[in-house]
N, C-alpha and C. Protein backbone atom coordinates (compact mmCIF):
# COMPACT_ATOMS: atom_id res chain seq x y z
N UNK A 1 12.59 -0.56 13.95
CA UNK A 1 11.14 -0.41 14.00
C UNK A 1 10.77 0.90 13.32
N UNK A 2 9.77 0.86 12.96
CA UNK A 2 9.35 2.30 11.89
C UNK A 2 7.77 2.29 12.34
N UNK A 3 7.65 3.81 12.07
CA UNK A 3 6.16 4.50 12.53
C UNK A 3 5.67 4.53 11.14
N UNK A 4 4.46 4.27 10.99
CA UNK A 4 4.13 4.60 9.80
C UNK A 4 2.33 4.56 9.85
N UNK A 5 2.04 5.88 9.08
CA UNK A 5 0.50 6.30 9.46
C UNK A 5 -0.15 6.88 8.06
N UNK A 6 -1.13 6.38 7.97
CA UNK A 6 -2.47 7.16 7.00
C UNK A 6 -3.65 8.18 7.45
N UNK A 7 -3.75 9.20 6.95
CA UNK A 7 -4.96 9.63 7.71
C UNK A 7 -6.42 9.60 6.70
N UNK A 8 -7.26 9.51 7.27
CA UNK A 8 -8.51 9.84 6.55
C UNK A 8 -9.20 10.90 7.49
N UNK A 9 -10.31 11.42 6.59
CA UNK A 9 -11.39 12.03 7.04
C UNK A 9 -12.41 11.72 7.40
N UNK A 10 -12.94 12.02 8.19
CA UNK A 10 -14.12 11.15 9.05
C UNK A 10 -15.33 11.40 8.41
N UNK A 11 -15.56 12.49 7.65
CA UNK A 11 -17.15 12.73 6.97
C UNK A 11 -17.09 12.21 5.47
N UNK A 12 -15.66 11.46 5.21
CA UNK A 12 -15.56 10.53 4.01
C UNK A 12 -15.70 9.37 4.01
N UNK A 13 -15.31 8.77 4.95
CA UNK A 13 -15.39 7.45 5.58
C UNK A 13 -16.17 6.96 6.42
N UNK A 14 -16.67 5.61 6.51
CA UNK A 14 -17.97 5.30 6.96
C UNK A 14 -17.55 4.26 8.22
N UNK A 15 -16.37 3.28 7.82
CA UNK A 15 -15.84 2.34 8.83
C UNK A 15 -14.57 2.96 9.28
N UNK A 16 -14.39 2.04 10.21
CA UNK A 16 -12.77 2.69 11.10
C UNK A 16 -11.78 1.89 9.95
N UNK A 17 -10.83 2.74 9.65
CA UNK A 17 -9.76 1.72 8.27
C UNK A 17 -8.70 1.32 9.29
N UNK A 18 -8.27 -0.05 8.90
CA UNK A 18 -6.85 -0.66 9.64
C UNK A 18 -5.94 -0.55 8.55
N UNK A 19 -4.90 0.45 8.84
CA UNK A 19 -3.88 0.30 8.22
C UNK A 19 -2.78 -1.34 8.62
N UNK A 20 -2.65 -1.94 7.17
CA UNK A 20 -1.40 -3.03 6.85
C UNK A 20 -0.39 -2.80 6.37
N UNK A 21 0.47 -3.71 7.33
CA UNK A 21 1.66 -3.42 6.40
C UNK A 21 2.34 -4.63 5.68
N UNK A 22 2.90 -4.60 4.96
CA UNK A 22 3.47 -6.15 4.24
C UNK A 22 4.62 -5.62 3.85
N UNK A 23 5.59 -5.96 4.57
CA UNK A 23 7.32 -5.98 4.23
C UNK A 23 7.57 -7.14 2.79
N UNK A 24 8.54 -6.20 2.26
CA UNK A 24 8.98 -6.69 1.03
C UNK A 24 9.90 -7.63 1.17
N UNK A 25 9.90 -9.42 0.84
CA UNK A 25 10.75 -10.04 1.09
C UNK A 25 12.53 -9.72 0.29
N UNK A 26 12.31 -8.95 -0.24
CA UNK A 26 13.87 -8.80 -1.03
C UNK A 26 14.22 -7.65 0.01
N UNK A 27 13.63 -6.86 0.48
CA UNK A 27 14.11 -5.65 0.86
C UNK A 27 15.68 -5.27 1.49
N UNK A 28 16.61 -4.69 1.85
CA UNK A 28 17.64 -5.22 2.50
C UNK A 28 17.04 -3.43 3.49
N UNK A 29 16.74 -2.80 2.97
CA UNK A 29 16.33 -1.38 3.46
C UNK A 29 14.83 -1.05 4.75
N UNK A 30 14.53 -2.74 4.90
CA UNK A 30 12.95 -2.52 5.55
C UNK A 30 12.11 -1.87 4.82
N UNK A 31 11.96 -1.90 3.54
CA UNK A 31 11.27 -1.34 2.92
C UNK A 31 9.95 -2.19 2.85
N UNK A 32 8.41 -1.60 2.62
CA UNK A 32 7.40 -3.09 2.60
C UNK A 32 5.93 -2.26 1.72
N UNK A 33 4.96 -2.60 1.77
CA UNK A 33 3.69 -2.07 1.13
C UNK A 33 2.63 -1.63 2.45
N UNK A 34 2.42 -0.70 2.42
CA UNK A 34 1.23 0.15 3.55
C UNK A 34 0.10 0.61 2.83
N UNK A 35 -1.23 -0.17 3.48
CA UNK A 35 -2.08 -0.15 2.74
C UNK A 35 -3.37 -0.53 3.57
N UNK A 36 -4.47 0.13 3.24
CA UNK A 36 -5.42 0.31 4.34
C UNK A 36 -6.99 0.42 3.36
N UNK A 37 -7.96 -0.29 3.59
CA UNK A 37 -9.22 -0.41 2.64
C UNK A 37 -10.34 0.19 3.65
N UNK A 38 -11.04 1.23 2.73
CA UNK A 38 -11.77 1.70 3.52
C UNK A 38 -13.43 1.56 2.70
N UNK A 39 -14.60 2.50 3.37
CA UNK A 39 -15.41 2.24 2.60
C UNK A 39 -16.21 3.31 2.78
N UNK A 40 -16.44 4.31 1.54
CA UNK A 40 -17.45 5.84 1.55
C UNK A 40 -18.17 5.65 2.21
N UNK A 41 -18.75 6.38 2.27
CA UNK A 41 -20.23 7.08 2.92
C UNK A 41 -21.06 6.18 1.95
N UNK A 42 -20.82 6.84 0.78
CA UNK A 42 -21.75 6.00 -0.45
C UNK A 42 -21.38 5.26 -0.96
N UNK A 43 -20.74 4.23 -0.28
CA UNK A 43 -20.56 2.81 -0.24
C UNK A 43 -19.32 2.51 -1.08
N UNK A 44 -18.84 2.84 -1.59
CA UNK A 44 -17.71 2.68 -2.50
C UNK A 44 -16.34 2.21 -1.76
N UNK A 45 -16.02 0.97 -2.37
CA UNK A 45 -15.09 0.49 -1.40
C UNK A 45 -13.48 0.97 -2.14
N UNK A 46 -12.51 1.44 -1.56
CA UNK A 46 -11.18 2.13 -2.06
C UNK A 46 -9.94 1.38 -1.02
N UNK A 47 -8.89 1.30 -1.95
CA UNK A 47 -7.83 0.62 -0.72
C UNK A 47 -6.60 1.54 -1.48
N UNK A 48 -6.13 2.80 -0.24
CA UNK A 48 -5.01 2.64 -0.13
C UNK A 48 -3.88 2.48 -0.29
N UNK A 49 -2.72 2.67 -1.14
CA UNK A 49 -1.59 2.06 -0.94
C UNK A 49 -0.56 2.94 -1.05
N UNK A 50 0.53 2.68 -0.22
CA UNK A 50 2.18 4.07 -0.93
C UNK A 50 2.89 2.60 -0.33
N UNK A 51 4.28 2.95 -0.90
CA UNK A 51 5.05 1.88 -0.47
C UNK A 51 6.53 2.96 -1.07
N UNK A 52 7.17 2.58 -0.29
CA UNK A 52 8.68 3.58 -0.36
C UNK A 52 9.64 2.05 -0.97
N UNK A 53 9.79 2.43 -2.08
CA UNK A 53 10.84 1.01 -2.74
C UNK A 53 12.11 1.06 -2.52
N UNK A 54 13.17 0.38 -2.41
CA UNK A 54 14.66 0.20 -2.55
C UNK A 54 15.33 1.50 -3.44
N UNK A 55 16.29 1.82 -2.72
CA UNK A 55 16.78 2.89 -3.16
C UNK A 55 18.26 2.71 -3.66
N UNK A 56 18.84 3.79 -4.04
CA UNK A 56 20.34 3.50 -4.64
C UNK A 56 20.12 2.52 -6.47
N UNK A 57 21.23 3.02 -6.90
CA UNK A 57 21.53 2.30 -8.13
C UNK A 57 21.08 0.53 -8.14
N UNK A 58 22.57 0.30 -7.25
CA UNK A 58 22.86 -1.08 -6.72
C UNK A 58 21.26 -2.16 -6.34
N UNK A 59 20.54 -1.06 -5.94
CA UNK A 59 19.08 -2.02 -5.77
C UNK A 59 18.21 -1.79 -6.97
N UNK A 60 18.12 -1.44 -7.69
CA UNK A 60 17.65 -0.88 -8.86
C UNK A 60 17.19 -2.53 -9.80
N UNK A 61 17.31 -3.75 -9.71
CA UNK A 61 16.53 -4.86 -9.69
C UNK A 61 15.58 -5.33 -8.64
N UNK A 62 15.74 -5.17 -7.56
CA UNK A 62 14.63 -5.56 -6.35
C UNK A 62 13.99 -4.50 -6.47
N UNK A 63 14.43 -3.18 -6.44
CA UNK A 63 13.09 -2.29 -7.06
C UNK A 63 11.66 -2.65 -7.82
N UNK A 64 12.58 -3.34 -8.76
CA UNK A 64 11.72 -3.09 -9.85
C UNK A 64 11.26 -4.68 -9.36
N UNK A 65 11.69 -5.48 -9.22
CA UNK A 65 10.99 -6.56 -7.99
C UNK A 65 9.78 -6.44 -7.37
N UNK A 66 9.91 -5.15 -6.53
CA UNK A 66 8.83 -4.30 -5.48
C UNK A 66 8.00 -4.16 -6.22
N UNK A 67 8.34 -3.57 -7.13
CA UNK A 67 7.06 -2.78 -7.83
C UNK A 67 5.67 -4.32 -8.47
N UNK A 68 6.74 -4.89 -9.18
CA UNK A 68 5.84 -6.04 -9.51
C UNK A 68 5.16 -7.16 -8.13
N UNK A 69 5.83 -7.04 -7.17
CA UNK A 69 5.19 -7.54 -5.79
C UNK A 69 3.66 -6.95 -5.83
N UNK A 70 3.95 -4.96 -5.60
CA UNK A 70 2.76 -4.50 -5.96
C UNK A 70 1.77 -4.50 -7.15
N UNK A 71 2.12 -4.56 -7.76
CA UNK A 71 0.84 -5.11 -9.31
C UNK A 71 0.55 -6.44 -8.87
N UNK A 72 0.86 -6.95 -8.44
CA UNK A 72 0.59 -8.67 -8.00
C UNK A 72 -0.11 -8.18 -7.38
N UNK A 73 0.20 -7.96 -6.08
CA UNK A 73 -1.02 -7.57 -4.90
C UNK A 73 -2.14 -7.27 -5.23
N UNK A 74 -2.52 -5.72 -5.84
CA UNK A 74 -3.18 -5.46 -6.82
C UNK A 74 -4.42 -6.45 -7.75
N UNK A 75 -3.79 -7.21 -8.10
CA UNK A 75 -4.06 -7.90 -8.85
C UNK A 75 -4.92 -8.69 -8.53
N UNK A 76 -5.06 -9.13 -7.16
CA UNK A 76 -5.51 -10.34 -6.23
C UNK A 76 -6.77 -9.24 -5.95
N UNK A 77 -7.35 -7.75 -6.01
CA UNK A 77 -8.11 -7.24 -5.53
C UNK A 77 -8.63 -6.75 -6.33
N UNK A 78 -9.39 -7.07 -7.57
CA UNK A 78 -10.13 -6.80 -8.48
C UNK A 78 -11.70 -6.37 -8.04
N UNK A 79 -11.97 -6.83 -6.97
CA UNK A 79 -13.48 -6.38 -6.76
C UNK A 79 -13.22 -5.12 -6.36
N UNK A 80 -12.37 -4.52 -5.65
CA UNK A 80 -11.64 -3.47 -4.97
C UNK A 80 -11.91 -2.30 -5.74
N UNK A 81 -12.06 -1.12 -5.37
CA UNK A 81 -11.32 -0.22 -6.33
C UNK A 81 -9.83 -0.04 -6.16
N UNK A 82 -8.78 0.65 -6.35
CA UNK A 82 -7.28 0.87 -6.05
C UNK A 82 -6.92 2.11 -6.13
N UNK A 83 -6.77 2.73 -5.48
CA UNK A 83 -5.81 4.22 -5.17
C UNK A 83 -4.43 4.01 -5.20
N UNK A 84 -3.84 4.27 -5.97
CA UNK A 84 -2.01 4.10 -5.75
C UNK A 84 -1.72 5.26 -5.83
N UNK A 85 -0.24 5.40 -4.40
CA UNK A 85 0.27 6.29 -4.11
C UNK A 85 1.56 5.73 -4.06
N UNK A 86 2.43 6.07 -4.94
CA UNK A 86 3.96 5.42 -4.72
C UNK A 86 5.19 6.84 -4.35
């Protein structure tokens, strides 16, 4: 089981944000995507994301797996704006 947290600022943010998480089906490490959509003061909607990828040489294809999981994701949220934090 793993802890895992975002913080925001409260005089930036207008709604309460739910951080998600989405585990990476290749992962062998529990590795997954954490990601949380929030929305300004002045309305501007932003989502979120860091994701810690597969590590070592040996994973160095599901990595790069991960990564395209995330541009997919991404991808599906075009009305969105996107903050990436990897």
């Amino acid at each position: 089981e793993y802890f895992v947290m975002m913080l925001f600022r409260k005089t930036v943010v207008a709604n309460e944000p739910v951080v998600n998480y989405k585990p990476f089906s290749n992962s062998q490490m529990g590795r997954g995507l954490l990601f949380s959509g929030v929305t300004t003061k002045c309305g501007q909607e932003i989502l979120f994301m860091t994701s810690h990828l597969e590590s070592m040489k040996e994973y160095g294809q599901a990595r790069v797996e991960q990564l395209h999981h995330c541009f997919d994701f991404m991808t599906g949220l075009i009305k969105t704006s996107v903050l990436i934090f990897f």
